[in-house]
Protein backbone atom coordinates (compact mmCIF):
# COMPACT_ATOMS: atom_id res chain seq x y z
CA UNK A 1 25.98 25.88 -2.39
CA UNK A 2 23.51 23.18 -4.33
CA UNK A 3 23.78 19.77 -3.52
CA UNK A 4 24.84 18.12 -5.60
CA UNK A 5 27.48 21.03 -7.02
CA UNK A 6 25.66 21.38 -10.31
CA UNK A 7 22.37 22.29 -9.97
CA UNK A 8 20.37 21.17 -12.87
CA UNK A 9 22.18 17.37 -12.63
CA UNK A 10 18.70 15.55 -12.40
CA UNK A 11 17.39 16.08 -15.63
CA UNK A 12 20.53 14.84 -17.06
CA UNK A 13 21.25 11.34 -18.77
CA UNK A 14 23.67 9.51 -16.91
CA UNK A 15 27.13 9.01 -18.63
CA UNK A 16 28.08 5.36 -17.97
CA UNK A 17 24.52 3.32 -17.29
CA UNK A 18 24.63 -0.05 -15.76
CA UNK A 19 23.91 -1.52 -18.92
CA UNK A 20 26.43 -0.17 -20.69
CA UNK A 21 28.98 -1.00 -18.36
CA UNK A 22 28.06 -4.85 -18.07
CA UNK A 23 28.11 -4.94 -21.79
CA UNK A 24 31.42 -3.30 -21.83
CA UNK A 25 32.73 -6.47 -19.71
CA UNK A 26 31.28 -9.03 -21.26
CA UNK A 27 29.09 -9.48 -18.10
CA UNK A 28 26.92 -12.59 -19.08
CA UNK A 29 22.94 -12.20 -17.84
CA UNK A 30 22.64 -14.12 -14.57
CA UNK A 31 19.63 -15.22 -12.97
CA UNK A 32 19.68 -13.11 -9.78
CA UNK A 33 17.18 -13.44 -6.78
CA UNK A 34 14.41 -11.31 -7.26
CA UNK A 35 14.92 -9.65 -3.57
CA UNK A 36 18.47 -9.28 -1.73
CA UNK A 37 18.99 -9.10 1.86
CA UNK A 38 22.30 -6.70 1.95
CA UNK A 39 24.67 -7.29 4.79
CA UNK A 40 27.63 -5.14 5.85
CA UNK A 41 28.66 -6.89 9.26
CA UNK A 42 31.59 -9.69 8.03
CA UNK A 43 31.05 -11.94 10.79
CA UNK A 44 27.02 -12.02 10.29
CA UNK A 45 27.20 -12.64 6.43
CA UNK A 46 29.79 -15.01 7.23
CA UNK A 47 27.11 -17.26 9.48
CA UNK A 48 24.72 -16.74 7.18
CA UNK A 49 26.75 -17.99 4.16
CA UNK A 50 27.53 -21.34 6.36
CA UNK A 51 24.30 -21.93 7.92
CA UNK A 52 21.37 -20.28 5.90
CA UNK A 53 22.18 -20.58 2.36
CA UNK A 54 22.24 -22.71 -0.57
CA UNK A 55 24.54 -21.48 -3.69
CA UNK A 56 26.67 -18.73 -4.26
CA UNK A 57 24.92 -16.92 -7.59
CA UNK A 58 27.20 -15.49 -10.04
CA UNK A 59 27.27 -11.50 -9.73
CA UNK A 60 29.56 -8.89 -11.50
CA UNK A 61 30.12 -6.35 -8.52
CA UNK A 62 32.10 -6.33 -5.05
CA UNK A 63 31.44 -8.87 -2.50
CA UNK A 64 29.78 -12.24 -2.74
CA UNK A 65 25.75 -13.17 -3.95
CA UNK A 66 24.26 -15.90 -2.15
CA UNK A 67 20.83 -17.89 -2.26
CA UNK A 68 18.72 -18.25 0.89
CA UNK A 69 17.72 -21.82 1.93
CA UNK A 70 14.33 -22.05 1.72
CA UNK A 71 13.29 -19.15 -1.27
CA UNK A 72 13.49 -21.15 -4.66
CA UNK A 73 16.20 -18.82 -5.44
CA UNK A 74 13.76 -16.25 -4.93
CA UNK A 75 16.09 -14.34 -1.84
CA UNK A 76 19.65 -13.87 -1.72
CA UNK A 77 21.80 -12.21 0.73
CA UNK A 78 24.67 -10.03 -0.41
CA UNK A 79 27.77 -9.40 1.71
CA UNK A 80 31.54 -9.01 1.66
CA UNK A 81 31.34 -5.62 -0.29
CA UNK A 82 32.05 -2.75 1.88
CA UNK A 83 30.38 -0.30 3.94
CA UNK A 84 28.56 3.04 2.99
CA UNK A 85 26.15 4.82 0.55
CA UNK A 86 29.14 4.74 -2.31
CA UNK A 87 29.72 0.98 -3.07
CA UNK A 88 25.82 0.33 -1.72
CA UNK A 89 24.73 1.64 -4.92
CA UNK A 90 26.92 0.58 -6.93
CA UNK A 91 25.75 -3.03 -5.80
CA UNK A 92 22.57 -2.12 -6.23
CA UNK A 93 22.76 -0.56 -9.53
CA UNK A 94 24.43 -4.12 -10.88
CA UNK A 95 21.92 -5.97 -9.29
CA UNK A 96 18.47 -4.04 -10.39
CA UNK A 97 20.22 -4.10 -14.10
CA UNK A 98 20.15 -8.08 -13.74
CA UNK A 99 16.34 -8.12 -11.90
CA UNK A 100 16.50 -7.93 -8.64
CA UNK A 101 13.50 -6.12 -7.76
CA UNK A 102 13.21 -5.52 -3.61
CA UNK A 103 16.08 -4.76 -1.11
CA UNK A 104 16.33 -4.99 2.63
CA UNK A 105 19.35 -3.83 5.02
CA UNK A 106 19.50 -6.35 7.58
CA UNK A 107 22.33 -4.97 10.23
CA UNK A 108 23.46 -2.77 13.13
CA UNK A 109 23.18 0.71 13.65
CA UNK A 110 23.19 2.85 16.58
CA UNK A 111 20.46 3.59 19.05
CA UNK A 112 20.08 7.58 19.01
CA UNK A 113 19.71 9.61 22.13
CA UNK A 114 17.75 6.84 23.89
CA UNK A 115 15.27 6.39 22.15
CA UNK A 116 15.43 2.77 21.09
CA UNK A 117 16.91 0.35 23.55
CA UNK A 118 19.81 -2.07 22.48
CA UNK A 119 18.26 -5.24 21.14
CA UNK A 120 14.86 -3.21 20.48
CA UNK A 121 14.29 -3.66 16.40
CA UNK A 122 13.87 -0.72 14.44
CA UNK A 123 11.90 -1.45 10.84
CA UNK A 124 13.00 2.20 9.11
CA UNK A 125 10.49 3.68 7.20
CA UNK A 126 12.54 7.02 6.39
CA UNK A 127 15.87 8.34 6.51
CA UNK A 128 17.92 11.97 6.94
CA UNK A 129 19.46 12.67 3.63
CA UNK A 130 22.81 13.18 5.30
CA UNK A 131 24.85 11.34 2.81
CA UNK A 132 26.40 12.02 -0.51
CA UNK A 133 25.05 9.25 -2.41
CA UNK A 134 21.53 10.00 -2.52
CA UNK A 135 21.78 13.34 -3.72
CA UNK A 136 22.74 12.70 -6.84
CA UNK A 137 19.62 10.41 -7.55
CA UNK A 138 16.98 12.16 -6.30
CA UNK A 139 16.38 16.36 -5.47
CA UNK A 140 17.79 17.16 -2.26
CA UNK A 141 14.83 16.80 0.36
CA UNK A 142 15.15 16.19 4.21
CA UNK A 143 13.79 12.46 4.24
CA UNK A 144 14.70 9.29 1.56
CA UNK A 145 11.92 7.24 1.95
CA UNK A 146 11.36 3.37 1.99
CA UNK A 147 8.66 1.53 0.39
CA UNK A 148 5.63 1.96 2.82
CA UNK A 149 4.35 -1.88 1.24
CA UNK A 150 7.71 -3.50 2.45
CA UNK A 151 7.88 -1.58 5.83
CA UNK A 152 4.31 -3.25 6.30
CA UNK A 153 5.18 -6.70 5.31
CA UNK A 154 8.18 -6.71 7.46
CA UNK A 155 6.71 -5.21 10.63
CA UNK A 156 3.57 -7.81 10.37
CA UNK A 157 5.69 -10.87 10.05
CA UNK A 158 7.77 -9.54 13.16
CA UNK A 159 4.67 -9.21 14.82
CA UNK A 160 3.64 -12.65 14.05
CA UNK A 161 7.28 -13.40 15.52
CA UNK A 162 6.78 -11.90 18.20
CA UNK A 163 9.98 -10.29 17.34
CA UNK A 164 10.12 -6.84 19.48
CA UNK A 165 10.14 -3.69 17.01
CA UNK A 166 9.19 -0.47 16.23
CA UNK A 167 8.76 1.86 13.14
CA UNK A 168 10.70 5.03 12.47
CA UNK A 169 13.04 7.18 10.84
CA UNK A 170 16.99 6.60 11.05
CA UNK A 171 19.42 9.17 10.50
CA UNK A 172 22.15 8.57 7.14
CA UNK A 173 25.65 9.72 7.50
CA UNK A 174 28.49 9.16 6.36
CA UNK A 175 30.51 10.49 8.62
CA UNK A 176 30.75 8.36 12.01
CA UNK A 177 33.83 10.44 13.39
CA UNK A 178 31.37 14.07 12.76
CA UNK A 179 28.28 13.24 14.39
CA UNK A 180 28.36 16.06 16.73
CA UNK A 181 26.37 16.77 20.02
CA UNK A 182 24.14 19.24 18.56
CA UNK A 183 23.22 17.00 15.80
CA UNK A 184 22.42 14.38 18.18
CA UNK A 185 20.37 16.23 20.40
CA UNK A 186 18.42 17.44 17.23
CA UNK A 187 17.85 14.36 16.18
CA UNK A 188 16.94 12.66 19.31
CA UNK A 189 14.31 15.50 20.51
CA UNK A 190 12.58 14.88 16.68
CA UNK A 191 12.43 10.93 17.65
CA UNK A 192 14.69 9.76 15.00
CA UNK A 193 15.46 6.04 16.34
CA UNK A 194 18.50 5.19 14.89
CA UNK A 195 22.01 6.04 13.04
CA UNK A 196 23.76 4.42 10.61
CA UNK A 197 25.02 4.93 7.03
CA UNK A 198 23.14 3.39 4.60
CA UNK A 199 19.40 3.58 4.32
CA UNK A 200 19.48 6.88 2.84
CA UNK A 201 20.89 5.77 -0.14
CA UNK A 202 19.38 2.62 -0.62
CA UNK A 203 16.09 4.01 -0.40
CA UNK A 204 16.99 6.92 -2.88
CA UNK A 205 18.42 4.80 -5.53
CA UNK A 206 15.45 2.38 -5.35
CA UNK A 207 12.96 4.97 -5.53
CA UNK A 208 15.00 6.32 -8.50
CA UNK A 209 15.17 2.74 -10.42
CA UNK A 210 11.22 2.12 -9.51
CA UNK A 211 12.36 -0.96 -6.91
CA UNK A 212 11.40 -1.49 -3.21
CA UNK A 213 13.82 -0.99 -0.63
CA UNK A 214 13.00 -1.36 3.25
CA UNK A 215 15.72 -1.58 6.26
CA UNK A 216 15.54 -3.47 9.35
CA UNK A 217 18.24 -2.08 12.28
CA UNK A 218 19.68 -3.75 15.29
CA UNK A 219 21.26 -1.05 17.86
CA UNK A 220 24.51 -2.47 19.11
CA UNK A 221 25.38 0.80 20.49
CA UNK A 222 23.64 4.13 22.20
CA UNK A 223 24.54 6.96 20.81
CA UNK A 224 24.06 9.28 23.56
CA UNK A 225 24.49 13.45 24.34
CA UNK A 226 26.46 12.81 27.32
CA UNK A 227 27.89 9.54 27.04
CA UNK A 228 28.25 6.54 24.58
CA UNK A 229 27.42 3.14 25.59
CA UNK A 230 29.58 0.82 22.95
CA UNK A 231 28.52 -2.45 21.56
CA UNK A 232 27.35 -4.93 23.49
CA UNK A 233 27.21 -8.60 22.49
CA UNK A 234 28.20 -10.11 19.01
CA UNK A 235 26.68 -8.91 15.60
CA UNK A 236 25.67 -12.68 14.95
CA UNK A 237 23.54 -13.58 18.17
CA UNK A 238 21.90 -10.10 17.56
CA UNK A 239 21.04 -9.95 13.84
CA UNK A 240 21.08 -13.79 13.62
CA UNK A 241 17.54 -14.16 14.98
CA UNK A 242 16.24 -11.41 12.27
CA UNK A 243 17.13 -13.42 9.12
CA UNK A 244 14.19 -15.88 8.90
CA UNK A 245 11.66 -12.99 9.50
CA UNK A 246 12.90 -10.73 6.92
CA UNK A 247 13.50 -13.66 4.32
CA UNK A 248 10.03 -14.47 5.30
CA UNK A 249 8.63 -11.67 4.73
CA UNK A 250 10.44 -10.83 1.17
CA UNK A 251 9.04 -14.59 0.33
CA UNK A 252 5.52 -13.19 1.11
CA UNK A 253 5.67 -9.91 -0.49
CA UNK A 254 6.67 -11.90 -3.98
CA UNK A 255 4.41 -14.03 -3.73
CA UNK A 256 1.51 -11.90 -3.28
CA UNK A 257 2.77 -8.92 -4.96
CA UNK A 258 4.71 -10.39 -8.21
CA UNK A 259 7.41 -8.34 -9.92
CA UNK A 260 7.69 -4.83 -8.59
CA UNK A 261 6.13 -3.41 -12.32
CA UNK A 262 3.19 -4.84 -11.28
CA UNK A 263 2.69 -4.31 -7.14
CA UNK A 264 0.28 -2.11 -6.12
């Protein structure tokens, strides 16, 4: 069976578009950052929201649209919406019909097979197509890929940090309750570094929409063949130190790079 269901869906308009949709509410142009650091861990965004921000921006979709301190307006962090591929891009979608231009997960994921270490950074620069979401954006491949100019950016500024990272691919599904032990061992013996459930379909629907999209992973847990190691420590005290080097390096790419139309 195709994926998606019906096979020639990609050359097809798209029924509802964002556009038509905000027009259809009465949603009133708002002046949206031009990058958004998404957040899905409530007690995180919550910190961030109370110490790192300056206004809350006025957005149509789920969750709540904040301005980091610091950025002009330039970066905002979005949180409070949910979890997974399906309400990712829906946030997205509202936000790239307002402006925003460049997109960067910023939270925790699992640490596959060993081979990242908890508290070891993992800047993604591809991920296994294992969710729904993407699908039905781009052609089915193996691998949604993020924007190689972003993963760059974000894994010099750690390095002038001195924030400890590596680069590599991160496995999308949406399933947390199916990853099964062959799957894992798959994965692991290919050196995927990480699992989670978003980048997949972040990076499809940017590529899609002509935006940038990058993801930067904590591992809380190991995800291992013969064992699991569960979290360890809180969300905040391990993503918390991650927020000025990804804002920082959003602030960076905009201001060298401009609007996305025009980045090289």
């Amino acid at each position: 069976m195709p994926v998606p269901n019906y096979p020639d869906k990609h050359g097809a308009s798209a029924y509802l578009t964002p556009s038509a949709f905000h027009e259809s509410k009465d949603v009133a142009a708002s002046d949206v950052p031009q990058a958004v650091v998404l957040c899905y861990q409530p007690p995180f965004f919550d910190h961030v929201v109370e110490a790192h921000t300056e206004a809350e921006v006025e957005y149509p979709g789920a969750g709540r649209l904040h301005s980091l301190s610091g950025t002009d307006g330039r970066v905002g962090v979005l949180g409070g919406f949910g979890i997974g591929g399906p309400v990712t891009a829906i946030a997205m979608e509202h936000l790239i019909e307002l402006g925003t231009e460049r997109f960067c997960v910023l939270g925790g994921c699992g640490g596959l097979g060993g081979n990242v270490a908890p508290g070891e950074t993992v800047v993604c620069d591809r991920a296994i197509r294992d969710d729904g979401v993407s699908h039905h954006y781009l052609p089915s491949e193996r691998y949604a890929d993020a924007s190689e100019r972003l993963v760059s950016v974000l894994a010099d500024t750690f390095d002038d940090t001195d924030v400890d990272h590596r680069t590599g691919s991160s496995w999308t599904t949406d399933a947390i309750f199916r990853e099964t032990v062959p799957e894992i061992e798959h994965y692991r013996d290919e050196g995927v570094l990480a699992v989670e459930m978003e980048a997949a379909t972040v990076f499809a629907v940017a590529e899609y929409r002509d935006v940038d999209a990058a993801a930067v992973l904590r591992p809380f847990d190991l995800v291992l063949v013969d064992d699991w190691e569960p979290k360890a420590g809180s969300t905040v005290d391990g993503l918390a130190a991650l927020l000025a080097p990804v804002r920082d390096a959003l602030v960076v790419d905009i201001e060298t790079h401009g609007s996305v139309s025009n980045a090289a």
